[in-house]
PDB file of N, CA and C in Angstrom:
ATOM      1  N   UNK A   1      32.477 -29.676   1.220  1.00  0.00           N
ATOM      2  CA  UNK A   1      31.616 -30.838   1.302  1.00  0.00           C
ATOM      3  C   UNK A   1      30.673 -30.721   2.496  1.00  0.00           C
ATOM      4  N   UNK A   2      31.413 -30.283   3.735  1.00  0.00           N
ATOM      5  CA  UNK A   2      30.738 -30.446   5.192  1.00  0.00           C
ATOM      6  C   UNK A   2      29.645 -28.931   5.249  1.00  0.00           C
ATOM      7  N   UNK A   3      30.152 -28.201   3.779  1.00  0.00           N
ATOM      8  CA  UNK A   3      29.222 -27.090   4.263  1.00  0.00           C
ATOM      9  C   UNK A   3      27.967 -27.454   3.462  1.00  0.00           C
ATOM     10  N   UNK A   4      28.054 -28.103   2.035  1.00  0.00           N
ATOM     11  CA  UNK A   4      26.733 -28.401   1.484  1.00  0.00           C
ATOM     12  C   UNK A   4      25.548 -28.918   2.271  1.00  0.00           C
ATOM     13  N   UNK A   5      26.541 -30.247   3.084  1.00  0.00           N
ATOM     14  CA  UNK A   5      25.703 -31.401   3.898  1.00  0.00           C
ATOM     15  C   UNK A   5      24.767 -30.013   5.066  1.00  0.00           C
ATOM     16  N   UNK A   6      25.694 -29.239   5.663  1.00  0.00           N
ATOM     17  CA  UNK A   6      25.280 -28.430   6.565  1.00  0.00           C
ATOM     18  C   UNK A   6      23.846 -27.396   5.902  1.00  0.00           C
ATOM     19  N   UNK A   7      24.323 -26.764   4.592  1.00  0.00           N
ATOM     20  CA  UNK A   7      23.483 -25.916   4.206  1.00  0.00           C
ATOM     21  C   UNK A   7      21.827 -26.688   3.475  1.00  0.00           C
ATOM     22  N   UNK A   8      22.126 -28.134   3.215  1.00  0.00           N
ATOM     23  CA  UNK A   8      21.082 -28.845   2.959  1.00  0.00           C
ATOM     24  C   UNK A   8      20.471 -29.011   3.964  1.00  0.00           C
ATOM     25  N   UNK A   9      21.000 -29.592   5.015  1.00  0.00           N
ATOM     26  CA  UNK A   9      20.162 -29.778   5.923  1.00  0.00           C
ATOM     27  C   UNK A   9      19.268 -28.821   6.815  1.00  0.00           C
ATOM     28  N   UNK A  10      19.833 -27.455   6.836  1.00  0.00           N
ATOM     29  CA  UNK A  10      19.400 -26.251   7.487  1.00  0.00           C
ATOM     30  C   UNK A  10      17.965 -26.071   6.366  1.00  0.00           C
ATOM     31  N   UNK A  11      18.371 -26.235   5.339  1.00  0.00           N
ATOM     32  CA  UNK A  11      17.101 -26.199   4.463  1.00  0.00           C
ATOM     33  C   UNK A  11      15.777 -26.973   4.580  1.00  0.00           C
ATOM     34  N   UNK A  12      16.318 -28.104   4.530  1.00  0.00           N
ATOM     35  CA  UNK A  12      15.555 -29.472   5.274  1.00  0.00           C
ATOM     36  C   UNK A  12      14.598 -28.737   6.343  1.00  0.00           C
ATOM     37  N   UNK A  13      15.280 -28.553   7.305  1.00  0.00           N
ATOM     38  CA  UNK A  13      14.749 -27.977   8.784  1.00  0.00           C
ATOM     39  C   UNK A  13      13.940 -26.790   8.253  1.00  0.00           C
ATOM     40  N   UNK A  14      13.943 -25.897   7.568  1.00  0.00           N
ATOM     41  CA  UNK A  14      13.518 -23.935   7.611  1.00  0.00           C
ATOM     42  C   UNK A  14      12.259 -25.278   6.866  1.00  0.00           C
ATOM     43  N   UNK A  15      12.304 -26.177   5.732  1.00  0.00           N
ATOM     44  CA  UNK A  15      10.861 -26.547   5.201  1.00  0.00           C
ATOM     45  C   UNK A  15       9.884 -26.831   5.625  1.00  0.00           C
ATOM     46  N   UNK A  16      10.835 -28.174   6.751  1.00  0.00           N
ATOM     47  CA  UNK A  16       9.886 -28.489   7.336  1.00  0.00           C
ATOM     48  C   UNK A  16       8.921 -27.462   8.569  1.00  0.00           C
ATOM     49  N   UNK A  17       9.767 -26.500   8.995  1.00  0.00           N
ATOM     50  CA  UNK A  17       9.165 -25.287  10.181  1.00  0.00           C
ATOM     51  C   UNK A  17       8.476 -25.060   9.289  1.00  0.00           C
ATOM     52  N   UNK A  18       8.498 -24.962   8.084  1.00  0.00           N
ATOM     53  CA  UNK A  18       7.566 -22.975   7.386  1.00  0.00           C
ATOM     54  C   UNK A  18       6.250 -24.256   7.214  1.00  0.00           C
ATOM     55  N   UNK A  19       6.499 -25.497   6.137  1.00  0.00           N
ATOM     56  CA  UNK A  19       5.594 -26.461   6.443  1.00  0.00           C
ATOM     57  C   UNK A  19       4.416 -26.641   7.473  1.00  0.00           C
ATOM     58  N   UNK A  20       4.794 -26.658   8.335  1.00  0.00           N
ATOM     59  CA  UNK A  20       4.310 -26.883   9.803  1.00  0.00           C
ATOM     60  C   UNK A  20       3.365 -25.819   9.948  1.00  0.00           C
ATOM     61  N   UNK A  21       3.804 -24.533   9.869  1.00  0.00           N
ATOM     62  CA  UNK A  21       3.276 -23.283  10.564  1.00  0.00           C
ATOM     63  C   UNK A  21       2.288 -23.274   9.560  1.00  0.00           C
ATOM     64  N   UNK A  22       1.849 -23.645   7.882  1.00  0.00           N
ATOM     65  CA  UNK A  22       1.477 -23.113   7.084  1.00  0.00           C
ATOM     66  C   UNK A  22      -0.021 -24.363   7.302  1.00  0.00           C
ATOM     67  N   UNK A  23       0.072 -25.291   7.891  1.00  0.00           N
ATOM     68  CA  UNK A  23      -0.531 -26.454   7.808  1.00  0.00           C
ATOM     69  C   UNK A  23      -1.679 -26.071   9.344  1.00  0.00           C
ATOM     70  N   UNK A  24      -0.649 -25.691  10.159  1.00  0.00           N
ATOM     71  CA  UNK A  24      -1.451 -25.615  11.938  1.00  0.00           C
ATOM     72  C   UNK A  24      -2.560 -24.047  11.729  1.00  0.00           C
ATOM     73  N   UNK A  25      -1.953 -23.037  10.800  1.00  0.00           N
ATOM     74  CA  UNK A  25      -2.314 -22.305  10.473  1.00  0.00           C
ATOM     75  C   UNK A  25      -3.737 -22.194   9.760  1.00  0.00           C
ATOM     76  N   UNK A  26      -5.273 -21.444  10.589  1.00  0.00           N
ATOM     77  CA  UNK A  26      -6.335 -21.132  10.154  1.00  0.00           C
ATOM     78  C   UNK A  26      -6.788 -20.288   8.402  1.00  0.00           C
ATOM     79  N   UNK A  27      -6.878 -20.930   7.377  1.00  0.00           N
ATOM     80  CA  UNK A  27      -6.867 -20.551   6.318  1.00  0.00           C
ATOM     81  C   UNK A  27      -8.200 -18.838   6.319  1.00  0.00           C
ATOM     82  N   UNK A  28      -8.964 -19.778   6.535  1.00  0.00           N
ATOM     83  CA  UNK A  28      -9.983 -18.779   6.827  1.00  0.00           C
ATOM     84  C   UNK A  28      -9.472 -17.490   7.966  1.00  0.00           C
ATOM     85  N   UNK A  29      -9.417 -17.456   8.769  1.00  0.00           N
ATOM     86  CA  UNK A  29      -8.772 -16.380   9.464  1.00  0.00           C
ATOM     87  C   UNK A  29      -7.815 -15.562   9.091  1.00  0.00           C
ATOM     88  N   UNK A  30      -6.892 -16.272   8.183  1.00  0.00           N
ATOM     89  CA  UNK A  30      -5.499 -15.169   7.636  1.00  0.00           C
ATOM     90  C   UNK A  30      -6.205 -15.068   5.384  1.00  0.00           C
ATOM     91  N   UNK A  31      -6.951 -15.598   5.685  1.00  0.00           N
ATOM     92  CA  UNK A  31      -7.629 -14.779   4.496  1.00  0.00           C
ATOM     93  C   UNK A  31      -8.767 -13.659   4.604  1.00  0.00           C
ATOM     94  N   UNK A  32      -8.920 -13.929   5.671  1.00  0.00           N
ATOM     95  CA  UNK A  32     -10.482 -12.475   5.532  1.00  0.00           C
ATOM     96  C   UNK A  32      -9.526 -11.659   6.324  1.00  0.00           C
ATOM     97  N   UNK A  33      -8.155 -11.355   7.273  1.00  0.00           N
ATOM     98  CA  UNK A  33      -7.099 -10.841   7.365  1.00  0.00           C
ATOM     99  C   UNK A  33      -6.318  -9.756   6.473  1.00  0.00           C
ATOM    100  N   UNK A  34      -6.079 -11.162   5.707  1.00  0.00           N
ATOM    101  CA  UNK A  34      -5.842 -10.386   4.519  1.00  0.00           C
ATOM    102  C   UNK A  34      -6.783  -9.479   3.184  1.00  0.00           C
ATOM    103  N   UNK A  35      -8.105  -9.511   3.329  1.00  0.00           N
ATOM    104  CA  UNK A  35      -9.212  -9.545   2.895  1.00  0.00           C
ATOM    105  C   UNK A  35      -9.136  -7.765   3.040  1.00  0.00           C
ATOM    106  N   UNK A  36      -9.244  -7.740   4.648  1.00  0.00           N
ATOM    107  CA  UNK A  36      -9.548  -6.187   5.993  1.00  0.00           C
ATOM    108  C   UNK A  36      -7.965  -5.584   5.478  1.00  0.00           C
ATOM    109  N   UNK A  37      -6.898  -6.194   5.043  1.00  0.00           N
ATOM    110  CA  UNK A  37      -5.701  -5.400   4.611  1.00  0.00           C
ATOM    111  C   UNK A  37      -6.055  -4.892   3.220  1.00  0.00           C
ATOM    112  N   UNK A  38      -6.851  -5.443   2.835  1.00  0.00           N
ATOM    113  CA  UNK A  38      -6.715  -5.075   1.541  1.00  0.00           C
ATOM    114  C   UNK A  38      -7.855  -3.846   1.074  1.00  0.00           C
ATOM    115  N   UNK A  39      -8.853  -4.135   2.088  1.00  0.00           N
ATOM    116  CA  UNK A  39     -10.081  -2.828   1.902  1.00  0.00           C
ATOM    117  C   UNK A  39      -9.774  -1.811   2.440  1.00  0.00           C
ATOM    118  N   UNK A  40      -8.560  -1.864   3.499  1.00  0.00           N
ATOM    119  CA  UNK A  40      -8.413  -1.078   4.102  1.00  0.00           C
ATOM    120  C   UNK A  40      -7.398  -0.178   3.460  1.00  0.00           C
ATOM    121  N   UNK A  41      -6.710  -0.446   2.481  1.00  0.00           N
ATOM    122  CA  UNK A  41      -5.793  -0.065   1.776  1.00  0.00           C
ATOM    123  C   UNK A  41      -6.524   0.874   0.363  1.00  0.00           C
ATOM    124  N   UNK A  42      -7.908  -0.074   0.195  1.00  0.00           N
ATOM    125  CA  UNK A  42      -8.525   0.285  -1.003  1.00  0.00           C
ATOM    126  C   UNK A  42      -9.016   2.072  -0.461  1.00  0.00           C
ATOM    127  N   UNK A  43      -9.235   2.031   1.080  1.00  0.00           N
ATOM    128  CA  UNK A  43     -10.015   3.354   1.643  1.00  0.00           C
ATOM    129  C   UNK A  43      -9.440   3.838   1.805  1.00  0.00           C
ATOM    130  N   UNK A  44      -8.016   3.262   2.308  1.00  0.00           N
ATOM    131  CA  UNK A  44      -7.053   4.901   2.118  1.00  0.00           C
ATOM    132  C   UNK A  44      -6.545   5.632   0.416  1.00  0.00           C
ATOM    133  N   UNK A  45      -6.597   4.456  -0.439  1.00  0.00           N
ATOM    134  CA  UNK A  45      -6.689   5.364  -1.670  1.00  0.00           C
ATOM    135  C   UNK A  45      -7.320   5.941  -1.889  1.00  0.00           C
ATOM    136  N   UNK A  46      -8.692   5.783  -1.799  1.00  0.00           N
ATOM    137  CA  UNK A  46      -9.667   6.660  -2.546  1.00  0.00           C
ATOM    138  C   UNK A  46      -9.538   7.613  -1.420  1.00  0.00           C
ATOM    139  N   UNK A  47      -9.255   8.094  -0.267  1.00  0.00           N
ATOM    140  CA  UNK A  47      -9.176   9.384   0.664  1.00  0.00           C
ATOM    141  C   UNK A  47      -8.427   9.866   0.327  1.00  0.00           C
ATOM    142  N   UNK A  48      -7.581   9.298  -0.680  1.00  0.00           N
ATOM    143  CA  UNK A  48      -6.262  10.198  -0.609  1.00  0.00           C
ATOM    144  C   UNK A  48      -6.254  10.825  -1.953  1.00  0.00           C
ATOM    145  N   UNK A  49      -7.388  10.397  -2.883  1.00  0.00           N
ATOM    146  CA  UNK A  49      -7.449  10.561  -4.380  1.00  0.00           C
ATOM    147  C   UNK A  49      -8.728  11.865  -4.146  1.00  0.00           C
ATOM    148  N   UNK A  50      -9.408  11.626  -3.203  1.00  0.00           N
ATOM    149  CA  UNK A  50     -10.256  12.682  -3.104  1.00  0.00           C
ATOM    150  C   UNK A  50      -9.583  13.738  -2.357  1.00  0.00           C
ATOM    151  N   UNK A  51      -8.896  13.665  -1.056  1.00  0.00           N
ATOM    152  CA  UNK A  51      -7.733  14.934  -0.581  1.00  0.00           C
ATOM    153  C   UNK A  51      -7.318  15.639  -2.166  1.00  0.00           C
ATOM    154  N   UNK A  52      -6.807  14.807  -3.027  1.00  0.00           N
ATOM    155  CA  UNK A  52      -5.652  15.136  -3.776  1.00  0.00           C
ATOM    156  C   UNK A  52      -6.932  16.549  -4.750  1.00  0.00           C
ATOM    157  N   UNK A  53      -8.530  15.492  -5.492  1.00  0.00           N
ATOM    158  CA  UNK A  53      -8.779  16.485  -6.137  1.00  0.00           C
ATOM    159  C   UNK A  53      -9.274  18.017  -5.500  1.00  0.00           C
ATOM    160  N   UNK A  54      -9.673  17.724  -3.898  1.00  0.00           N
ATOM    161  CA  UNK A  54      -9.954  18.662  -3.091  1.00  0.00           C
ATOM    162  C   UNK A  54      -8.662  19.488  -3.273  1.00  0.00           C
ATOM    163  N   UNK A  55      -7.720  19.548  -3.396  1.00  0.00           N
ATOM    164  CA  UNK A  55      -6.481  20.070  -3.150  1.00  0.00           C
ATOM    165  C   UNK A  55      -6.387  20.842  -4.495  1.00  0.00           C
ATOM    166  N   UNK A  56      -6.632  20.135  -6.011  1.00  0.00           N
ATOM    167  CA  UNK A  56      -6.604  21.057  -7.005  1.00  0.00           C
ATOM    168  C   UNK A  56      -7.838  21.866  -7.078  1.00  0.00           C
ATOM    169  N   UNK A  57      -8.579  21.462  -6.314  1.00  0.00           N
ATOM    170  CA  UNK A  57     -10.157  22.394  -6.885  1.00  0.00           C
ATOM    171  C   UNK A  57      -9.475  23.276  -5.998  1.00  0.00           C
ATOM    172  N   UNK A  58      -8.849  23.262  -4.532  1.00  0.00           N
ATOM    173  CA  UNK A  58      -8.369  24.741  -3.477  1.00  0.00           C
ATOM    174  C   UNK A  58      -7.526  25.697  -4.960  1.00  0.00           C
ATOM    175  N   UNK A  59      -6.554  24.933  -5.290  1.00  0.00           N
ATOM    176  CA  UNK A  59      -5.600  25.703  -5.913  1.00  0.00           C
ATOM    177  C   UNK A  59      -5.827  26.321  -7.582  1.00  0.00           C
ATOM    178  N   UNK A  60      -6.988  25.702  -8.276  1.00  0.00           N
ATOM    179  CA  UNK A  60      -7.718  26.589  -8.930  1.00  0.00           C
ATOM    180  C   UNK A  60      -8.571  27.338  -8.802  1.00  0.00           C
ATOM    181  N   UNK A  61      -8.955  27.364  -7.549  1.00  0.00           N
ATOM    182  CA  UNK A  61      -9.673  28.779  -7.244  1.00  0.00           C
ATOM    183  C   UNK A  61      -8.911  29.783  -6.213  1.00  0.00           C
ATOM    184  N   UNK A  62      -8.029  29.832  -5.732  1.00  0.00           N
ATOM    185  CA  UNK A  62      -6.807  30.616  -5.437  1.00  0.00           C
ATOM    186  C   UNK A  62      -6.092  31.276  -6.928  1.00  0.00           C
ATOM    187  N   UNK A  63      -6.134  30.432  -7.772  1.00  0.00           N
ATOM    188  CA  UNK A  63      -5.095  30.747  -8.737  1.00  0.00           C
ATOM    189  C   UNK A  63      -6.301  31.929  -9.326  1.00  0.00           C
ATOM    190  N   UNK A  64      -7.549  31.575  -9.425  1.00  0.00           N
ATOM    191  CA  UNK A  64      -8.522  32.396 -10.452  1.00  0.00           C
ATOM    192  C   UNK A  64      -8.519  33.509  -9.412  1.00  0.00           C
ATOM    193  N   UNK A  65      -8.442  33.737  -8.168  1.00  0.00           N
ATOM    194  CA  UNK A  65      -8.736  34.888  -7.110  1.00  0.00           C
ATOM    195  C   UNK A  65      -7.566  35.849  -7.527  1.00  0.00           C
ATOM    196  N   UNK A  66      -6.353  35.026  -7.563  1.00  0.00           N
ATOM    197  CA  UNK A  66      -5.161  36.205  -7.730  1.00  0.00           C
ATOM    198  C   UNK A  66      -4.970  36.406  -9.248  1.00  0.00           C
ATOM    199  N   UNK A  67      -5.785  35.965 -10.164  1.00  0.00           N
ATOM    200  CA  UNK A  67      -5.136  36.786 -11.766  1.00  0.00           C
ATOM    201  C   UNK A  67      -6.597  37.595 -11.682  1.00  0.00           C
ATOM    202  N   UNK A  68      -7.941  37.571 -11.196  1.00  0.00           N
ATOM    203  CA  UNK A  68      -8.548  38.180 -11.426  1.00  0.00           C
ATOM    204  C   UNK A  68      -8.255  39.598 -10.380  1.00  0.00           C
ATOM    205  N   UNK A  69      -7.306  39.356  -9.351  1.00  0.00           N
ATOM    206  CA  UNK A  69      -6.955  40.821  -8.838  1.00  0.00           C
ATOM    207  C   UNK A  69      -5.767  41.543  -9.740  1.00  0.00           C
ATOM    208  N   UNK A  70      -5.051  40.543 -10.228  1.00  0.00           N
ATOM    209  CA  UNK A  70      -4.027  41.372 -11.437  1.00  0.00           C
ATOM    210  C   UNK A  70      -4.588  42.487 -12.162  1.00  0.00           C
ATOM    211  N   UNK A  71      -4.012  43.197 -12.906  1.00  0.00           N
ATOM    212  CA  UNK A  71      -4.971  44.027 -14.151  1.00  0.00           C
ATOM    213  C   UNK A  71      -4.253  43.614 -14.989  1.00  0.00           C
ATOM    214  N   UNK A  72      -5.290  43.247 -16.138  1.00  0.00           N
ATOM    215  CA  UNK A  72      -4.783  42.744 -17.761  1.00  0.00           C
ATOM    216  C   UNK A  72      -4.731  44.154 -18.098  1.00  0.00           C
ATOM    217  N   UNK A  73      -3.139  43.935 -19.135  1.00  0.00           N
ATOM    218  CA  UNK A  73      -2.530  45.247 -19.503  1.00  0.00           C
ATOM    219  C   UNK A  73      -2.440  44.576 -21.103  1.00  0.00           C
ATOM    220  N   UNK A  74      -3.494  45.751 -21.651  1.00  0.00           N
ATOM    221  CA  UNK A  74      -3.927  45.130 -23.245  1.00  0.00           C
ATOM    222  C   UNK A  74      -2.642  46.146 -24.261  1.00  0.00           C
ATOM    223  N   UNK A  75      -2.587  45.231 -24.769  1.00  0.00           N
ATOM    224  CA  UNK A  75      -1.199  45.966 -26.092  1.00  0.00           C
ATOM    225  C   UNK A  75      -1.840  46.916 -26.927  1.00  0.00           C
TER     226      UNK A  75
END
């Protein structure tokens, strides 16, 4: 019984804090925040999508350097 009353009320309290903080809190500021997290995230993909095709264009032309030093052995 004494733990419901306890665990309600702790609830009570965490609402009213998160409440509070979400209200005193600059909307505009933690949205263009979040705005700079999010472009900034967009630029590391595309660096990392261009590394990646830079990386297969290295390794198809490595791959064409070493079969064209092979010798094709015709049947």
């Amino acid at each position: 019984m004494w733990d419901l009353v306890i665990n309600l009320a702790f609830f009570a309290c965490g609402l009213g804090f998160g409440k509070a903080q979400a209200v005193n809190a600059d909307i505009t500021k933690r949205t263009e925040y979040m705005q700079d997290l999010i472009n900034e995230a967009y630029e590391k993909r595309d660096l990392m999508k261009r590394q990646w095709l830079d990386a297969e264009e290295m390794a198809e032309t490595w791959k064409r350097r070493y079969e064209s030093l092979i010798p094709i052995e015709k049947d």
